[in-house]
Protein backbone atom coordinates (compact mmCIF):
# COMPACT_ATOMS: atom_id res chain seq x y z
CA UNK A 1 174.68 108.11 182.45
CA UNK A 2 174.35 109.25 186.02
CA UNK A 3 171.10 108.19 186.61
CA UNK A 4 172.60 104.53 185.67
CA UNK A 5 175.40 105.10 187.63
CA UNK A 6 173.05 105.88 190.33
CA UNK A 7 171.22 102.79 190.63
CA UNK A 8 174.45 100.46 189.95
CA UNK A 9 174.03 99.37 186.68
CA UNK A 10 177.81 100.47 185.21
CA UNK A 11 179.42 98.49 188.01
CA UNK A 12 177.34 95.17 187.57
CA UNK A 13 177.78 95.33 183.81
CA UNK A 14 181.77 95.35 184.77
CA UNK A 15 181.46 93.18 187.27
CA UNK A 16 179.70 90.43 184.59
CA UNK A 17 181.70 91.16 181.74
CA UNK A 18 184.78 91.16 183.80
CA UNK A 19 186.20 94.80 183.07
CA UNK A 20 187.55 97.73 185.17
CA UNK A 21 185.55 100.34 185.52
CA UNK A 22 188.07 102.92 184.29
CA UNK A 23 188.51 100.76 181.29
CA UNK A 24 184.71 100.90 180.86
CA UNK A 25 184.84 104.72 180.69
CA UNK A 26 188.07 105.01 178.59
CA UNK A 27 186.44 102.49 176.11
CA UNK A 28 183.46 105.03 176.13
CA UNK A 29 185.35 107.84 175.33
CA UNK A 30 187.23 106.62 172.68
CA UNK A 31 184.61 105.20 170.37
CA UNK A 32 181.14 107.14 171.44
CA UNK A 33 182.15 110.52 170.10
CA UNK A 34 183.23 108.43 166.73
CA UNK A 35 179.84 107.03 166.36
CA UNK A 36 178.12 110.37 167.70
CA UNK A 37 180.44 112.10 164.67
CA UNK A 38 179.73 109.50 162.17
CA UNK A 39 176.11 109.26 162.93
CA UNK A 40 175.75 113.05 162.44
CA UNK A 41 177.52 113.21 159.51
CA UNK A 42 175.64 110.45 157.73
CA UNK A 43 172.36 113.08 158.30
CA UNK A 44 174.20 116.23 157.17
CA UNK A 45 174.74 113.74 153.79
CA UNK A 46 171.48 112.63 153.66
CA UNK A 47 170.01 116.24 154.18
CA UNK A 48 172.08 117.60 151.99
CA UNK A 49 171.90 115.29 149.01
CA UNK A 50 167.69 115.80 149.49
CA UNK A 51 168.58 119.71 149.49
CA UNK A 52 171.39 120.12 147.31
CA UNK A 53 170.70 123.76 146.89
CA UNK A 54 170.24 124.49 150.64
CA UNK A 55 173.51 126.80 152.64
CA UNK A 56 175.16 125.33 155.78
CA UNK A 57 172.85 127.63 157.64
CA UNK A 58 169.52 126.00 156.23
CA UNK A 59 170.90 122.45 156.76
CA UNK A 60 171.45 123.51 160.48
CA UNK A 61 168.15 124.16 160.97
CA UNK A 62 167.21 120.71 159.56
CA UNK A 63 169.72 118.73 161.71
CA UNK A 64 168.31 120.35 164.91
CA UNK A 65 164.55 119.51 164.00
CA UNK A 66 166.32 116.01 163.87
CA UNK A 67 167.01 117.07 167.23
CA UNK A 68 170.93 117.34 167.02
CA UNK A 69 171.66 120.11 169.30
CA UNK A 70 174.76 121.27 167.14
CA UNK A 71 175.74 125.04 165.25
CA UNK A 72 176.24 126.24 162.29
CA UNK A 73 179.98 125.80 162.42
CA UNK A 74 180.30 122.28 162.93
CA UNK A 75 177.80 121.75 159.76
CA UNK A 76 179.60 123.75 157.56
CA UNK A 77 182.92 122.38 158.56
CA UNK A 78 181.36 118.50 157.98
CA UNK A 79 179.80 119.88 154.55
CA UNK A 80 183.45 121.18 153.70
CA UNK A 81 185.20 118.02 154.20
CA UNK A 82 182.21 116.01 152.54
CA UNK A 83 182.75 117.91 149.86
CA UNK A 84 178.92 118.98 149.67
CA UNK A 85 179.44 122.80 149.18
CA UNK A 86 176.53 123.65 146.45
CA UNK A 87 177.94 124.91 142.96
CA UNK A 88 176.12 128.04 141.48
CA UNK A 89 176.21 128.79 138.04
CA UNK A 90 175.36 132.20 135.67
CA UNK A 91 174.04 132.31 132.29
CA UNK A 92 172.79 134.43 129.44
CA UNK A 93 169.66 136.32 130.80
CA UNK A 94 166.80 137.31 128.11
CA UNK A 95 165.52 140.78 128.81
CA UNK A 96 162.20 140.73 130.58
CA UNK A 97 161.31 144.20 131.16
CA UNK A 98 160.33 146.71 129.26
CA UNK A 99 159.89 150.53 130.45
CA UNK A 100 159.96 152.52 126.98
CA UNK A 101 155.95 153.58 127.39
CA UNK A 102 153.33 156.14 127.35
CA UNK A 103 151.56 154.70 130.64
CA UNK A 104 151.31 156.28 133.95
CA UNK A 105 154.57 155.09 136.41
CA UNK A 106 152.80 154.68 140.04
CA UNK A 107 155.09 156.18 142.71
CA UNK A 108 156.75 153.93 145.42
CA UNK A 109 155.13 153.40 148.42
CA UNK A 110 157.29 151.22 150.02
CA UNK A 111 159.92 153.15 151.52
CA UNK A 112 159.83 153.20 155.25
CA UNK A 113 157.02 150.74 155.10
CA UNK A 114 156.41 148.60 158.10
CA UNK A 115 154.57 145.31 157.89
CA UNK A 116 152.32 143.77 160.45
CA UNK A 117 150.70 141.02 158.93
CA UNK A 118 149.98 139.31 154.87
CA UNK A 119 148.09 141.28 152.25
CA UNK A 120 149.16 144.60 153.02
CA UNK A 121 152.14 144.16 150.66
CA UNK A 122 152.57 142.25 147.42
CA UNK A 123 155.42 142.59 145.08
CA UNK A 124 155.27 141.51 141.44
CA UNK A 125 157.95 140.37 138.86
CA UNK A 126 158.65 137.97 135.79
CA UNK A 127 161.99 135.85 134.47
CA UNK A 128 162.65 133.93 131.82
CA UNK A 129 163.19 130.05 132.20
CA UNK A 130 164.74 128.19 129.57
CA UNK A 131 163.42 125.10 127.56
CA UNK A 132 165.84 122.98 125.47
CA UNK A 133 165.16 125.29 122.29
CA UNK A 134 163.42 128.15 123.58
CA UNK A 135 162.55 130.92 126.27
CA UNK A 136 159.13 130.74 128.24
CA UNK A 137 158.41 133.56 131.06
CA UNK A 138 156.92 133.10 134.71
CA UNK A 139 155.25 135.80 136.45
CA UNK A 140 154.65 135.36 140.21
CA UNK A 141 153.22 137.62 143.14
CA UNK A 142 154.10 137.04 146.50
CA UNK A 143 153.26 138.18 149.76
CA UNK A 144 156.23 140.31 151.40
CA UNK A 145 155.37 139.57 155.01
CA UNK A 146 155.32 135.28 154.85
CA UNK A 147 157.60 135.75 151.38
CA UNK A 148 154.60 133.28 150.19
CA UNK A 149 153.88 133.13 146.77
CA UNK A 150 150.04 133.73 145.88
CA UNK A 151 149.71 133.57 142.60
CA UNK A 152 151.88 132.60 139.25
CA UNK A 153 151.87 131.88 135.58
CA UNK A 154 153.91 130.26 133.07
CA UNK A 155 153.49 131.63 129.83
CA UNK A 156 155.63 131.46 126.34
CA UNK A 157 155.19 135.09 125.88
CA UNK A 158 155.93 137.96 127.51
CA UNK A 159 152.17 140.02 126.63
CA UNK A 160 150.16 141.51 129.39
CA UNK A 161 148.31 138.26 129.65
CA UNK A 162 150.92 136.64 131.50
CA UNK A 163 151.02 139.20 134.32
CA UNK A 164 147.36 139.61 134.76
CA UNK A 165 146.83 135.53 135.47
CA UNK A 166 149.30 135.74 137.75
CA UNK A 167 147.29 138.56 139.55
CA UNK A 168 144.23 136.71 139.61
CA UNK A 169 145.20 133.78 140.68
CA UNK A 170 146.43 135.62 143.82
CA UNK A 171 143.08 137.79 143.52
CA UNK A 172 141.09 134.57 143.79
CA UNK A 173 143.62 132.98 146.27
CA UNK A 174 142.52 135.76 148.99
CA UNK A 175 140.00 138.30 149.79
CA UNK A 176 141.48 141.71 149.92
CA UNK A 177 138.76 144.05 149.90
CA UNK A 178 139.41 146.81 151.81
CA UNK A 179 142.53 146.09 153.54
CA UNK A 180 144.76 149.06 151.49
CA UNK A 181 146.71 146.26 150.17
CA UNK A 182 149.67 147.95 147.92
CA UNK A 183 151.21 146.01 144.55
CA UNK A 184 154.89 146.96 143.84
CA UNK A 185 156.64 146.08 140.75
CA UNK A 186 158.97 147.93 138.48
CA UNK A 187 158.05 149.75 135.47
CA UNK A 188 157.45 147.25 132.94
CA UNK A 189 154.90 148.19 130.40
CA UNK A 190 153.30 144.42 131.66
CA UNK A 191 152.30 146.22 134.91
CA UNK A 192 152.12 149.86 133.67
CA UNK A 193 149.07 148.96 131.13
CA UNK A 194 145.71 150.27 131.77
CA UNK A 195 143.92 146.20 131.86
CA UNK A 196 146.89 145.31 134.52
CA UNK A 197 145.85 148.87 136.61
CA UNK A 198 142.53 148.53 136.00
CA UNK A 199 142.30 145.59 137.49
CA UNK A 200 143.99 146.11 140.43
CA UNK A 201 142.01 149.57 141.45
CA UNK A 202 138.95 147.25 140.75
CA UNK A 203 140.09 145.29 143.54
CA UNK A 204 140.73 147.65 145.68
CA UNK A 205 144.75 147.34 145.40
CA UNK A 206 147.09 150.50 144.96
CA UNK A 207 150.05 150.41 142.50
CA UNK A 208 153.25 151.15 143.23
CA UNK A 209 156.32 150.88 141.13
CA UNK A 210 159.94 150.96 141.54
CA UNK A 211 162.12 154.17 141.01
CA UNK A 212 164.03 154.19 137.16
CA UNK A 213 167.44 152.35 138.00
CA UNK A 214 166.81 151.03 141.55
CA UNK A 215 166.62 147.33 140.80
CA UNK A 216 166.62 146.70 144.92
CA UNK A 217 163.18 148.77 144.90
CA UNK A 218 161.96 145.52 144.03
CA UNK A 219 164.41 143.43 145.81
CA UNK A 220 161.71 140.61 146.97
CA UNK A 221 160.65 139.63 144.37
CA UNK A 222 164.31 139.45 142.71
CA UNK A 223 165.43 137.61 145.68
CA UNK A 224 162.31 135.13 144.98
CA UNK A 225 163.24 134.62 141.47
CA UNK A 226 167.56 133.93 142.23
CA UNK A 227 166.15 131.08 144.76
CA UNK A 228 163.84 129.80 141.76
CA UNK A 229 166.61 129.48 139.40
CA UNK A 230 169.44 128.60 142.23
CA UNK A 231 167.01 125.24 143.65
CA UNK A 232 165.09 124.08 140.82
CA UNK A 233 164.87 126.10 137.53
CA UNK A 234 169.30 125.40 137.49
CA UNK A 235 169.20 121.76 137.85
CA UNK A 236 166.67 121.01 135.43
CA UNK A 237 166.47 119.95 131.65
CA UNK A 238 162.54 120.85 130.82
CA UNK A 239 161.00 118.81 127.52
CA UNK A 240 158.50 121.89 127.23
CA UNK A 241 156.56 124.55 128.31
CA UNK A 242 153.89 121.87 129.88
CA UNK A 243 156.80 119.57 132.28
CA UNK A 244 158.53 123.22 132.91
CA UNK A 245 154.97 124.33 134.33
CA UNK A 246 154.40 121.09 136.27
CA UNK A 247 157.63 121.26 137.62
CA UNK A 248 158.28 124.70 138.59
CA UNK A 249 154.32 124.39 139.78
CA UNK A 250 155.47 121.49 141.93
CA UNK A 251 158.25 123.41 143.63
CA UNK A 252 156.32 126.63 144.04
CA UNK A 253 153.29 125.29 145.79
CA UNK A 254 155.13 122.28 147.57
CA UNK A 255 158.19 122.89 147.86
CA UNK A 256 159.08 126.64 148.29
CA UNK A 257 155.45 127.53 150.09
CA UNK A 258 155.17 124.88 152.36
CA UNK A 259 158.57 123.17 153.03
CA UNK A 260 161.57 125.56 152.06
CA UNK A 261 163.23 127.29 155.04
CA UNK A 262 163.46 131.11 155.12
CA UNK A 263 166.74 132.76 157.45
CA UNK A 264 164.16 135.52 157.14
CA UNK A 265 161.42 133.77 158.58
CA UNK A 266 163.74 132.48 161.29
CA UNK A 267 163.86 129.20 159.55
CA UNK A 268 160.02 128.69 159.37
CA UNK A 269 158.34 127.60 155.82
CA UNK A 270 155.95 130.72 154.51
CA UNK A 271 152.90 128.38 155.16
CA UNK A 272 154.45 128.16 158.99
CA UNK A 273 155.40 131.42 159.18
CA UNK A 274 151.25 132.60 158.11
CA UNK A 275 150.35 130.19 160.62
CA UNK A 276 151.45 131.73 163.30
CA UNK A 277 149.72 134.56 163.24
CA UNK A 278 146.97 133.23 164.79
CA UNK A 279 148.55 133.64 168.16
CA UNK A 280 149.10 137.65 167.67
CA UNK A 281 151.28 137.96 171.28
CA UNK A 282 154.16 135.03 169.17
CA UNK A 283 154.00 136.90 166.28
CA UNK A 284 155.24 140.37 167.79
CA UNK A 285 158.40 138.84 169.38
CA UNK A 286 158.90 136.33 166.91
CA UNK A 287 159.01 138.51 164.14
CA UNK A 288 157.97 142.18 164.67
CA UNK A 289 159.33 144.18 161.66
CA UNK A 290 159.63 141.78 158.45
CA UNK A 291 159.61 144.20 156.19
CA UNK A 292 162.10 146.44 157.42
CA UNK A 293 165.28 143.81 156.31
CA UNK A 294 165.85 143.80 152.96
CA UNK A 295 167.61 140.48 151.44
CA UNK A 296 171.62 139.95 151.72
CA UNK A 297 173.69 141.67 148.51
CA UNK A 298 170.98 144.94 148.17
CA UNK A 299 171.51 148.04 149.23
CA UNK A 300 169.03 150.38 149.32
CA UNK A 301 169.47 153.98 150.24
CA UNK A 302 166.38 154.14 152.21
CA UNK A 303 164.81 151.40 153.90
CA UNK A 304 161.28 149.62 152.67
């Protein structure tokens, strides 16, 4: 506006259309915020209604890669009046974890840990999903530093099986010889048994397992699996096991590794957030420590 005003244009656009200037400028500031408002509030819609799972925080950070220079505040107060406040629901929850065994319980090796970059921890865990007449099981392992998920399986049992293809899918998805890479899980006889072990000291991986009764040992991979069910696992009807695997398959891999914002990633996808780390002077301002905040609601009595 100043730069026009500069060069004369206001004034000869008065001048032709026979207006005041003052009545030029109160004109402007009675109906250019209302479009401005209106304009930004049919994108918070839009954004939301593609994202119905996503916080007022997350659809921030979407409105400003639009390039709308606004805070969190004013999206969450638009959101409330819109009405667009995502509903969350609880159900019955199968038992998926079982620690009544005779196999060796790895000690944690998390505590205090301090990540620099992927494959130096991986954390491990399963949950039911529910069909229209049935229970099947997923088992994922994802990468603690990007949050990425490496490898998973969908299975309609809950047998060692399961657990092991999800390790090798993430055993095949990247070479970790030699880089002291440590696997955390809890106690489950899945990741207790000597194949699921035996496999991983083959590959040069330690165990490590949570301590008896401290679910937030774990706490990554739980957080994983409440944004699984929360975004698409919720809001879905699955026929069976094979739509429930391309499905969840579709949001893992597309979705949630490439596209979904992280508030621990500062709002970068996992895919991004691994990109970056080509450029090793970004990455140690941008995110120096990512292992040492554990996700909102835990509390653990010693730090990761």
């Amino acid at each position: 506006m100043t730069q026009l005003q500069g060069q004369g244009w206001v004034e000869r656009l008065c001048a032709v259309a026979g207006v005041s200037r003052a009545s030029y400028y109160r004109d402007w500031a009675r109906t250019a915020p209302g479009r401005e408002e209106t304009q930004l509030r049919d994108l918070v819609q839009r954004l939301s209604l593609e994202t119905p799972l996503y916080g007022y925080r997350r659809i921030t950070a979407l409105v400003r890669r639009e390039g709308w220079p606004v805070n969190h505040k004013r999206i969450a107060r638009i959101r409330r009046q819109d009405n667009l406040l995502a509903l969350r629901r609880r159900g019955f929850r199968p038992a998926t974890t079982d620690s009544v065994h005779a196999y060796t319980r790895w000690p944690n090796l998390i505590r205090k840990l301090v990540l620099t970059g992927v494959n130096q921890l991986w954390v491990a865990d399963i949950t039911y999903v529910r069909l229209d007449e049935a229970f099947v099981y997923l088992a994922v392992v994802l990468d603690v530093f990007s949050r990425k998920v490496v490898g998973w399986a969908l299975a309609d049992h809950l047998r060692a099986e399961l657990a092991i293809e999800a390790l090798e899918k993430a055993l095949a998805d990247r070479d970790v010889a030699g880089l002291g890479l440590i696997h955390h899980s809890d106690q489950g006889v899945q990741y207790a048994c000597g194949d699921y072990t035996q496999r991983l000291l083959a590959a040069g991986v330690q165990p490590s397992m949570s301590r008896p009764g401290r679910p937030w040992d774990n706490a990554y991979a739980e957080s994983f699996m409440k944004t699984l069910k929360l975004e698409e696992v919720d809001g879905s009807a699955y026929r069976d096991i094979e739509d429930a695997r391309g499905r969840i398959g579709e949001f893992i891999e597309r979705v949630y590794n490439r596209q979904r914002l992280h508030s621990a990633l500062r709002y970068l996808s996992p895919e991004e957030f691994e990109a970056k780390q080509t450029d090793l002077s970004t990455l140690s301002t941008f995110y120096p420590q990512p292992a040492a905040r554990a996700p909102r609601g835990r509390r653990p009595q010693q730090p990761l």
